[in-house]
Each structure stands twice: as structure tokens, then as C-alpha cells.
N, C-alpha and C. Protein backbone atom coordinates (compact mmCIF):
# COMPACT_ATOMS: atom_id res chain seq x y z
N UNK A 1 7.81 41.79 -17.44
CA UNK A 1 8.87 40.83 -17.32
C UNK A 1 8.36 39.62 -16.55
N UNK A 2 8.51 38.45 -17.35
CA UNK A 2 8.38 37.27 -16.25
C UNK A 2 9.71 36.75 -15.59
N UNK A 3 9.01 36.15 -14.59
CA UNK A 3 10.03 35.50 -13.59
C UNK A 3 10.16 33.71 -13.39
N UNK A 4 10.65 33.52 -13.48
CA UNK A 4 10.90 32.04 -13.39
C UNK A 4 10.71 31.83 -12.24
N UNK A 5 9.70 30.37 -11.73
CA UNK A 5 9.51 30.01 -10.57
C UNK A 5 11.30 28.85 -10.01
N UNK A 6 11.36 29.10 -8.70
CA UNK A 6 12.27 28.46 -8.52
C UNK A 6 11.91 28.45 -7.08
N UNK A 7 12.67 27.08 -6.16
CA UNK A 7 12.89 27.61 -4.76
C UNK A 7 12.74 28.49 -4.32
N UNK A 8 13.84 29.74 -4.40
CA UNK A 8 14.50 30.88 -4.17
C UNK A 8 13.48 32.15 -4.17
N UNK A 9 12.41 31.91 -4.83
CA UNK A 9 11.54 33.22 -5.05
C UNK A 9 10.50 32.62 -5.32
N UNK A 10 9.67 31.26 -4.91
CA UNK A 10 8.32 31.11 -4.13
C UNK A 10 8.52 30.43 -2.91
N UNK A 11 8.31 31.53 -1.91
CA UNK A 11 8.11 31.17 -0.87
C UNK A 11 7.68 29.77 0.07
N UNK A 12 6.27 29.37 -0.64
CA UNK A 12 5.80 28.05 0.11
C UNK A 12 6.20 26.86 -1.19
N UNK A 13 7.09 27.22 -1.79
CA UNK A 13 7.67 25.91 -2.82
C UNK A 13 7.86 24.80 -2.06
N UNK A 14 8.82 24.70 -0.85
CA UNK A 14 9.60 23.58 -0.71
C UNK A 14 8.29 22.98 0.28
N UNK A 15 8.13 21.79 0.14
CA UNK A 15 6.89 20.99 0.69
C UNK A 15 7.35 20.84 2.49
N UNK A 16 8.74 20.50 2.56
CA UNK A 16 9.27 20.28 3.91
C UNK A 16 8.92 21.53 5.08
N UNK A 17 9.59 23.05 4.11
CA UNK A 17 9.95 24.02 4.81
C UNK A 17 8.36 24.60 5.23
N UNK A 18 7.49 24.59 4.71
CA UNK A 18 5.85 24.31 4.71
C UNK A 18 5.35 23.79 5.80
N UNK A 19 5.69 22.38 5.62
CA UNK A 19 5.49 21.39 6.91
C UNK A 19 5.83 21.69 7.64
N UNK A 20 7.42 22.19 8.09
CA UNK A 20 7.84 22.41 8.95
C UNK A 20 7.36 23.64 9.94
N UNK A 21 6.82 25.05 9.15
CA UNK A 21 5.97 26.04 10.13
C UNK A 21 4.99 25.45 10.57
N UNK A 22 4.11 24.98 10.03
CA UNK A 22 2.81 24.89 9.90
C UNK A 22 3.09 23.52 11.58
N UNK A 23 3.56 22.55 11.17
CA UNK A 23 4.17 21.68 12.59
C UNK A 23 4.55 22.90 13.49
N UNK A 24 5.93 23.42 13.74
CA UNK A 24 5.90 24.64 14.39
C UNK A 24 4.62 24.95 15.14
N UNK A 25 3.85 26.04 14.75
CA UNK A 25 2.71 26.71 14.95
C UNK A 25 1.67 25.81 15.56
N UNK A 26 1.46 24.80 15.03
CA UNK A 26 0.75 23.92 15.78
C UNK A 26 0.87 23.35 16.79
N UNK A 27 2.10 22.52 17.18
CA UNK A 27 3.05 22.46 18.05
C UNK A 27 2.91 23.64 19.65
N UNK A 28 2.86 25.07 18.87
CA UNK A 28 3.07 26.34 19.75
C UNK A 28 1.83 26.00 20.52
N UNK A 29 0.97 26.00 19.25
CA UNK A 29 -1.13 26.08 19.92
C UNK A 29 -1.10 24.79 20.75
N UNK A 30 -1.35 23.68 20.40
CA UNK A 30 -1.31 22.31 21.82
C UNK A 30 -0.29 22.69 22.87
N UNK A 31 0.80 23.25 22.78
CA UNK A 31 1.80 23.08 23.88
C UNK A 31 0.97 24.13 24.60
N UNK A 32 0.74 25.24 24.39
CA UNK A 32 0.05 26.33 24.95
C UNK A 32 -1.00 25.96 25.88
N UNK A 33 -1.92 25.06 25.30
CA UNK A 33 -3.02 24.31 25.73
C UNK A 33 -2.72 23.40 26.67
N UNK A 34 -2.07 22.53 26.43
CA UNK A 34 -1.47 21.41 27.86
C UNK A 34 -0.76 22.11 28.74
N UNK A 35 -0.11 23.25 28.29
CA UNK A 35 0.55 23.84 29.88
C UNK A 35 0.24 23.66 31.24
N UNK A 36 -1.01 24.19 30.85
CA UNK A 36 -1.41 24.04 32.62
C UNK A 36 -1.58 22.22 33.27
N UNK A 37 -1.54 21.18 32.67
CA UNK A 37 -0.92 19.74 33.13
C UNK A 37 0.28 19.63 33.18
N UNK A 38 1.17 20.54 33.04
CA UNK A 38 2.77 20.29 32.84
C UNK A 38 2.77 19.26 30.98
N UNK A 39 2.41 19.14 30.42
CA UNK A 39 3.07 18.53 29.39
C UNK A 39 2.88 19.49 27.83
N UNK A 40 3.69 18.99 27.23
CA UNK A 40 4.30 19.35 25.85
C UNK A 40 3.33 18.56 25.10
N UNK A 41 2.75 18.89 23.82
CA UNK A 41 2.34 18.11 22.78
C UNK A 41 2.65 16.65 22.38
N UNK A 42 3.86 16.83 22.24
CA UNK A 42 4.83 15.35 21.90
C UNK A 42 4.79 14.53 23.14
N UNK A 43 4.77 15.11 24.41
CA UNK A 43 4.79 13.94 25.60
C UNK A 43 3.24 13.78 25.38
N UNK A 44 2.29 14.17 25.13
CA UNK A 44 0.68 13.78 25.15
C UNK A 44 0.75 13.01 24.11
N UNK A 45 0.82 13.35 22.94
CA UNK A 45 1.28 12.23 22.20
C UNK A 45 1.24 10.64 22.59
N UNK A 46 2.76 10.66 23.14
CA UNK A 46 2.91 9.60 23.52
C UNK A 46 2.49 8.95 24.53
N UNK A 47 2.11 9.83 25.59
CA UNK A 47 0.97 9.17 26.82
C UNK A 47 -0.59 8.69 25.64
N UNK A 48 -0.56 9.46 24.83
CA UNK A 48 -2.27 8.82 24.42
C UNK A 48 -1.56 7.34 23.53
N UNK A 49 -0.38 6.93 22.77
CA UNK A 49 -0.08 6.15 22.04
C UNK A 49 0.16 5.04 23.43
N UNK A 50 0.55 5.34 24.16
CA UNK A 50 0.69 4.61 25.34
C UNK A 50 -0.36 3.50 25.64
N UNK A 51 -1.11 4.94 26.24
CA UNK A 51 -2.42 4.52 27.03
C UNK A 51 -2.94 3.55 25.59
N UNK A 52 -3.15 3.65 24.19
CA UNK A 52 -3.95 3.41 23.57
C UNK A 52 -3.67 1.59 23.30
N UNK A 53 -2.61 1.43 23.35
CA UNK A 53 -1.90 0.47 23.57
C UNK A 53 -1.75 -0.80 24.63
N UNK A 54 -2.99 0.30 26.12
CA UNK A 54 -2.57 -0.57 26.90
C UNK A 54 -2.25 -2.22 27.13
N UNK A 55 -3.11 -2.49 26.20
CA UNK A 55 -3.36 -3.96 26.47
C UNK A 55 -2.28 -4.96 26.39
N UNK A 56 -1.31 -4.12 24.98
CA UNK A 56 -0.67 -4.51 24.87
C UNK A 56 0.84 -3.89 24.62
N UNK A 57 1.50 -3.20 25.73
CA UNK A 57 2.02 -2.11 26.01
C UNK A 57 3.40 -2.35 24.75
N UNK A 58 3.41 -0.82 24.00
CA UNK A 58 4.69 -1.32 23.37
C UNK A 58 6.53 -1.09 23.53
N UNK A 59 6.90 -1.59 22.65
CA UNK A 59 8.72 -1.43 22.88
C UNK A 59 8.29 0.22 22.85
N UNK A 60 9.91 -0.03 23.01
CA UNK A 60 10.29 1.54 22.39
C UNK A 60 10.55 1.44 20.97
N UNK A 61 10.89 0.52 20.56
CA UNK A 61 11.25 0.70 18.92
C UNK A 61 9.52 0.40 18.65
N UNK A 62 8.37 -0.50 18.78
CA UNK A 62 6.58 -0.15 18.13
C UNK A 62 6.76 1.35 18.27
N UNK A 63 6.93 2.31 19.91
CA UNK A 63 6.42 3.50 19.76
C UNK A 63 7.29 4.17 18.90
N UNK A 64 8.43 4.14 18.99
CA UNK A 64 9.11 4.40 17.83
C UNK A 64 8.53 4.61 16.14
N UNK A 65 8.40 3.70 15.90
CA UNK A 65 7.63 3.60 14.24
C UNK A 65 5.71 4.16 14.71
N UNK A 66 5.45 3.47 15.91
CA UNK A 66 4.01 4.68 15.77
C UNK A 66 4.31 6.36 15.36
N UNK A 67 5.49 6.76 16.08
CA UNK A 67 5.29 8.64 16.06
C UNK A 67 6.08 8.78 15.10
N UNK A 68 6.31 7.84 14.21
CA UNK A 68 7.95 8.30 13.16
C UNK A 68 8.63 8.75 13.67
N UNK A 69 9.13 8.29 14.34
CA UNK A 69 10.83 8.99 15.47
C UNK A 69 11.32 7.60 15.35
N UNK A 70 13.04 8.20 15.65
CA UNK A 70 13.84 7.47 15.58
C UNK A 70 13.68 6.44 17.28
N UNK A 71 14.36 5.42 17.25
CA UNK A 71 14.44 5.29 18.72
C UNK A 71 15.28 5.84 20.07
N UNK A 72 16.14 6.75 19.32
CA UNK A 72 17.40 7.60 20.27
C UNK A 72 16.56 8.92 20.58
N UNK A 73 15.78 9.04 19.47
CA UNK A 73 14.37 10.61 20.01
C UNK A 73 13.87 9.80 21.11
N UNK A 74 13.20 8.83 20.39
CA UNK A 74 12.13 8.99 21.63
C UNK A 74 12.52 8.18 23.39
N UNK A 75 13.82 7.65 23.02
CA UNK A 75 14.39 7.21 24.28
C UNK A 75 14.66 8.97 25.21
N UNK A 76 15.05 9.73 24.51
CA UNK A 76 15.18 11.12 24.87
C UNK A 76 13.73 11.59 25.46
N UNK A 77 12.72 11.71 25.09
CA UNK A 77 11.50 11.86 25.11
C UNK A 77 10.27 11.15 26.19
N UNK A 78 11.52 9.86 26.15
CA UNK A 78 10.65 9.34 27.34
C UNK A 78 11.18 9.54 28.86
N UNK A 79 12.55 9.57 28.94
CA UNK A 79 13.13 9.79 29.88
C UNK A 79 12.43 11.04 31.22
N UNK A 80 12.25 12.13 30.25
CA UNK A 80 10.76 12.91 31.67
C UNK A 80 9.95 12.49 32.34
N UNK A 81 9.44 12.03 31.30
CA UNK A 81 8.41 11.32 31.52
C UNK A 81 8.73 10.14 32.66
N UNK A 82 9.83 9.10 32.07
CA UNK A 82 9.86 8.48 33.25
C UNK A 82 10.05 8.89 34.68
N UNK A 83 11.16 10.18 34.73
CA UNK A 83 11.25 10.82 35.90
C UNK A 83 10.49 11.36 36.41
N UNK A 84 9.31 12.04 35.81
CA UNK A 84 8.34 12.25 36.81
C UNK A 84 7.07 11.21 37.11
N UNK A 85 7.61 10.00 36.85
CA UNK A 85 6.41 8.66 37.28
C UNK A 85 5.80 8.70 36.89
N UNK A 86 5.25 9.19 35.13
CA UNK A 86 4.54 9.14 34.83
C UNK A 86 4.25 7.88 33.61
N UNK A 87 5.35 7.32 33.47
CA UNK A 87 5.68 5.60 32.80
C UNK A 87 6.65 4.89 33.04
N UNK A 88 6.34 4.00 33.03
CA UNK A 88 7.60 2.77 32.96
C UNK A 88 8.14 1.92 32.75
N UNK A 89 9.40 1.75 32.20
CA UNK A 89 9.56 0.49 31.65
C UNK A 89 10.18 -0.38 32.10
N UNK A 90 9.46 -1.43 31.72
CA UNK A 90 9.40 -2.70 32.41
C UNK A 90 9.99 -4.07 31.43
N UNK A 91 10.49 -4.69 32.04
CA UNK A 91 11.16 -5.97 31.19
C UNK A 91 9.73 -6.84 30.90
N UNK A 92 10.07 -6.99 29.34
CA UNK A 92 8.79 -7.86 29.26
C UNK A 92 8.82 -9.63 29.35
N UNK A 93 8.24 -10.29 29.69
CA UNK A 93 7.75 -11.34 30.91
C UNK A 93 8.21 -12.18 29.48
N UNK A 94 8.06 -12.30 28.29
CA UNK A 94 8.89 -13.55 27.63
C UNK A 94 10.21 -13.26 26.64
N UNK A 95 10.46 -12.27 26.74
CA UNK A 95 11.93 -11.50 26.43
C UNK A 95 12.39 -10.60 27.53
N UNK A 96 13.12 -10.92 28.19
CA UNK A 96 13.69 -10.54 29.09
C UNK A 96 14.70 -9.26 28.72
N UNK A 97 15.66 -9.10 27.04
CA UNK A 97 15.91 -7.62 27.23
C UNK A 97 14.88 -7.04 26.30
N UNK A 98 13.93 -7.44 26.34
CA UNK A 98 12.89 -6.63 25.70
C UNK A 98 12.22 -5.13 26.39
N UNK A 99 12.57 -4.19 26.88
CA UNK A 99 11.68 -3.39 27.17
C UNK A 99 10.15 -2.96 27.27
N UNK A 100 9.35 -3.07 27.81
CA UNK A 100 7.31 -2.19 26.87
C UNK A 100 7.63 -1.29 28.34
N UNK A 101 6.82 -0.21 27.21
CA UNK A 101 6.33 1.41 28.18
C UNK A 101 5.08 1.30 28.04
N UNK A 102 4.95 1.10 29.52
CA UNK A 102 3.89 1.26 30.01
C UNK A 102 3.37 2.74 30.91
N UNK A 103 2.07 2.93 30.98
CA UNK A 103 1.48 4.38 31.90
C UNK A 103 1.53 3.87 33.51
N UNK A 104 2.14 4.88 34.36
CA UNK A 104 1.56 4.40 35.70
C UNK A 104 0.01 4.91 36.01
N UNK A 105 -0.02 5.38 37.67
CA UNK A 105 -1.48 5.36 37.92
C UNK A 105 -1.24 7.09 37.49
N UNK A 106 0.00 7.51 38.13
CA UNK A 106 0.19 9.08 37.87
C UNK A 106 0.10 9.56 36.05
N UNK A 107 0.34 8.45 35.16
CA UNK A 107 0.41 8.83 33.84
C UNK A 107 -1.18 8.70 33.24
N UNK A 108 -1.59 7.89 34.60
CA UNK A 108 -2.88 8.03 33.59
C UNK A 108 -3.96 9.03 34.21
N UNK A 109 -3.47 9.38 35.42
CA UNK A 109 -4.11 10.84 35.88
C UNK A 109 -3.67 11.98 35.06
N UNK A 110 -2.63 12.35 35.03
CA UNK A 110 -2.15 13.09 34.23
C UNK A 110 -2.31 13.18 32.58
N UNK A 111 -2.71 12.15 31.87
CA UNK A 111 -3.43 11.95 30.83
C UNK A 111 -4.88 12.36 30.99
N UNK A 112 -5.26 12.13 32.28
CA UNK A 112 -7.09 12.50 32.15
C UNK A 112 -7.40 13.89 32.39
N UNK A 113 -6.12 14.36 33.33
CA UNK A 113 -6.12 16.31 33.32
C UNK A 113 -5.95 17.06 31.91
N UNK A 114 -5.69 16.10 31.51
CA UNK A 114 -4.65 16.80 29.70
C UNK A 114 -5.96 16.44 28.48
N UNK A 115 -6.51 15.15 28.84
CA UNK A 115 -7.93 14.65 27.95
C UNK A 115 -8.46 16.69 27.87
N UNK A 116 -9.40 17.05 28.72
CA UNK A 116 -9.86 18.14 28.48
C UNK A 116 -9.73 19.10 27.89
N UNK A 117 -8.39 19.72 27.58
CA UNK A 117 -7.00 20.65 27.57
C UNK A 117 -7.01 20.01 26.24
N UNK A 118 -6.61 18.91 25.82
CA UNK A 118 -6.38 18.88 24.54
C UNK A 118 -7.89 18.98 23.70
N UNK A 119 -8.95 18.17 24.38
CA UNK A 119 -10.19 18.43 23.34
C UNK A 119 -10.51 20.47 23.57
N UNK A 120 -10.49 20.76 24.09
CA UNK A 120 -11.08 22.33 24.20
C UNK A 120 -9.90 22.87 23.17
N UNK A 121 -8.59 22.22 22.71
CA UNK A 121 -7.57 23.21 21.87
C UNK A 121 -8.03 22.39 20.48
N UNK A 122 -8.52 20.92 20.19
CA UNK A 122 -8.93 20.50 19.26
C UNK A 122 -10.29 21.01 18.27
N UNK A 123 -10.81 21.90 19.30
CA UNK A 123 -12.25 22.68 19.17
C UNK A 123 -11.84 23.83 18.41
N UNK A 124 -11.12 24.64 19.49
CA UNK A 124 -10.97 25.77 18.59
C UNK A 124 -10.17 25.76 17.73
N UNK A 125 -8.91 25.36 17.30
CA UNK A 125 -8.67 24.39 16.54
C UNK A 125 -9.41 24.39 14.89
N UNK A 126 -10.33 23.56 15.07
CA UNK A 126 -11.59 23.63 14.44
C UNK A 126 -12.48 24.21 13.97
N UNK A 127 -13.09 25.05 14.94
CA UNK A 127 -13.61 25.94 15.12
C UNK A 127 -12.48 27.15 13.60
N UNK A 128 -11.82 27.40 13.93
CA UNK A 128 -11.27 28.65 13.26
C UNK A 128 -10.83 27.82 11.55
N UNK A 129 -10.13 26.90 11.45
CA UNK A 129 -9.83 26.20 10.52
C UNK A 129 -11.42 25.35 9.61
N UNK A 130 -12.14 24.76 10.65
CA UNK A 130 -13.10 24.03 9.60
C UNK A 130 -13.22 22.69 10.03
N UNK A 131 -13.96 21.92 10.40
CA UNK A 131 -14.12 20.55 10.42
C UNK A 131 -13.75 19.79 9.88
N UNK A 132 -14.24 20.23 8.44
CA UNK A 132 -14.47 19.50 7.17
C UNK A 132 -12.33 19.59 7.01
N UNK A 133 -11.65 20.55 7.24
CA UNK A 133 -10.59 20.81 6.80
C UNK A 133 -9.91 20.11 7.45
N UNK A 134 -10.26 20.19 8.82
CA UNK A 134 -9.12 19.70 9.94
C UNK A 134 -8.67 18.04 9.69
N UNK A 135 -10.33 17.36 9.25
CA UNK A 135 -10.51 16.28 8.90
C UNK A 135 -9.43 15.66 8.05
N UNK A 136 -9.98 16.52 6.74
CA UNK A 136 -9.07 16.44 4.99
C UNK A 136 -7.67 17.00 5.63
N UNK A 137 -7.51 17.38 6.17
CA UNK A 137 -5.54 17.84 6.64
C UNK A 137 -5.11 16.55 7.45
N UNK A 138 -6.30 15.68 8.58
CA UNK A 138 -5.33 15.11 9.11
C UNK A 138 -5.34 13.73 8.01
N UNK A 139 -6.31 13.24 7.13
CA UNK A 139 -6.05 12.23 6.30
C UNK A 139 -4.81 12.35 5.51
N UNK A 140 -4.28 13.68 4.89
CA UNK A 140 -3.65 13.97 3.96
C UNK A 140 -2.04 13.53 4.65
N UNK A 141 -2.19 14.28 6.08
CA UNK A 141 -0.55 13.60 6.60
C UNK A 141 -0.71 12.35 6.94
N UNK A 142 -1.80 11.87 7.49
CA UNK A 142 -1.59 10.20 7.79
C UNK A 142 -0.72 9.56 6.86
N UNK A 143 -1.47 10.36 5.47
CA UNK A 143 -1.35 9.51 4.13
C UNK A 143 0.79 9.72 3.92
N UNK A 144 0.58 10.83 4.31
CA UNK A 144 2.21 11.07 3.88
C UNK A 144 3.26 10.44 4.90
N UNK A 145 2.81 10.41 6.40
CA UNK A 145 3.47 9.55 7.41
C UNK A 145 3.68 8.40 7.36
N UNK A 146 2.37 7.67 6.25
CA UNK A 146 2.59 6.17 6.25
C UNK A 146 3.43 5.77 4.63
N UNK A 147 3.80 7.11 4.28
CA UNK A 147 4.10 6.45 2.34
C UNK A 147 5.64 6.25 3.14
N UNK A 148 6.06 4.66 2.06
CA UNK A 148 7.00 4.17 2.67
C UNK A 148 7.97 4.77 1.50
N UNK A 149 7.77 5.42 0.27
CA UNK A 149 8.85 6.10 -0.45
C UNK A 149 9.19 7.66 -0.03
N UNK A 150 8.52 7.68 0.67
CA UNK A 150 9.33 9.32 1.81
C UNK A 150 10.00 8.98 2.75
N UNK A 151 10.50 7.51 3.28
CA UNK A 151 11.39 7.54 4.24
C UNK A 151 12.73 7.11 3.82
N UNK A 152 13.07 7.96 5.23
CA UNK A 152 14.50 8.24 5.16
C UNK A 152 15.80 6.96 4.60
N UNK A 153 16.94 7.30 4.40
CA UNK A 153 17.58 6.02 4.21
C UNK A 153 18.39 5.36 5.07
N UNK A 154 18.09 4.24 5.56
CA UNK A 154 17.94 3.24 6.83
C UNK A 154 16.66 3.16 8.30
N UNK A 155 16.00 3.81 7.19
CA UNK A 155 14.60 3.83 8.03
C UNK A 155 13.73 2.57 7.47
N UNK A 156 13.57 1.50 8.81
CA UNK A 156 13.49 0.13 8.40
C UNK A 156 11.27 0.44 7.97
N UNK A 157 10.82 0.82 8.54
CA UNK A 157 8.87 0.86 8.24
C UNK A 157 8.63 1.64 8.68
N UNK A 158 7.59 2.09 8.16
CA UNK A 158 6.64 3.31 8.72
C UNK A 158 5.33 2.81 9.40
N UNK A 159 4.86 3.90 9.94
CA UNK A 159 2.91 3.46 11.17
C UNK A 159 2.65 2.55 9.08
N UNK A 160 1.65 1.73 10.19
CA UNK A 160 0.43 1.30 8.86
C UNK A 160 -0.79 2.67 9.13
């Protein structure tokens, strides 16, 4: 007897619900790894989008469209962060209600405890998955983070 493929009875069909463990699980492994700095994946994240930025520190709506989050996430997201001094935002000097998040001296210590912690979880990481794979996996989501016909509706751009 054959069976008709559908949703319902192949398992890794739906492309989202896929993404979504596989994020999960990954998520579990970095958070695991930064523990011992106090931070979460998603706050390293955004301390490295930060820091990477310094020069030219961004809104919350740039970091916003950098991590594909909305700006009500990541206003949520930054708020720890600000409370434990580890950024801040500051009115910027030719728009006055303009916001940029910037790293303090504590965010960027705390970024350099977490540098290590994240390369030793990027290794093994690696190590168990493949170089060559980790590589071809992270091109493949770049590619899907930046396609502007997967976003949502009233989602104004995506990262370039």
C-alpha cells in the first residue's frame, strides 16, 4: 500500500517546524556555552552586532533589521542588558529622538569573557557537524534571512 506524502505523516515536511528545532537545539548548545559569562546566545548576538558596529553605533530599529527582530523584541532584549551596564543608549548628537546602542566598558569586558566561550562552542560545533557543513549551513540561512519574499507582512527590509 502506498501512502501519500502530506504534512501530517512526513515528519521534517514543514521547512519552519525544521528550522524551528534545529534553532532550538542550537540555541540550547551556545546558551550552555556562554553560561558561565552570564549571557544567553541572543544577548551575544547582539553585544557582537553592537560591538561590530562600533564606529558607528546603531538605532534600535538598524539592530532591529540586522537580527530580523521586530523592534518591540529587541527593545525587550535590550533592556538586561541595559540593566546590568552592559549598553547604552544614548541620544544621538544630530537627531535628538534618535536613540544608538552603544557597548559600555562592562559590555565590552563581558563580550571579551564570552569571545572564548563562544569560539571553543563554535569548534566543537564543528568539530562534530563538519567545517565544510557548518560553512554551507551558515550561507544557506544568510541566504534565507536576507530573501525579501519570506518576509512577513508589514515587515518594511531585511539584513543585506
Amino acid at each position: 500500500m502506498t501512502t501519500t506524502s502530506s504534512p501530517g505523516n512526513e515528519p521534517n515536511r514543514c521547512n519552519c517546524t525544521a528550522l524551528r528545532k534545529a534553532s532550538r537545539r542550537i540555541s540550547q548548545f551556545y546558551d550552555s556555552a556562554l553560561a558561565p559569562c552570564g549571557l544567553k546566545s541572543t544577548q551575544f548576538a547582539m553585544l557582537t552586532e553592537i560591538n561590530r558596529r562600533a564606529d558607528a553605533p546603531p538605532t534600535i530599529r538598524e539592530l532591529a533589521e540586522a537580527q530580523v527582530m521586530d523592534q518591540s523584541t529587541i527593545g525587550q532584549n535590550l533592556r538586561p542588558l541595559e540593566r546590568e551596564g552592559l549598553i547604552a543608549l544614548v541620544q544621538d548628537e544630530a537627531d535628538r529622538r534618535t536613540r544608538r546602542v552603544k557597548l559600555t566598558k562592562a559590555g565590552h569586558a563581558r563580550l571579551s569573557a564570552a569571545l572564548p566561550l563562544w569560539s571553543a562552542a563554535q569548534a566543537r560545533f564543528e568539530a562534530g557537524f563538519g567545517q565544510g557543513a557548518a560553512a554551507d549551513l551558515r550561507t544557506v540561512l544568510a541566504a534565507v534571512a536576507r530573501d525579501p519574499s519570506l518576509a512577513g507582512e508589514g515587515e518594511r527590509s531585511l539584513p543585506r
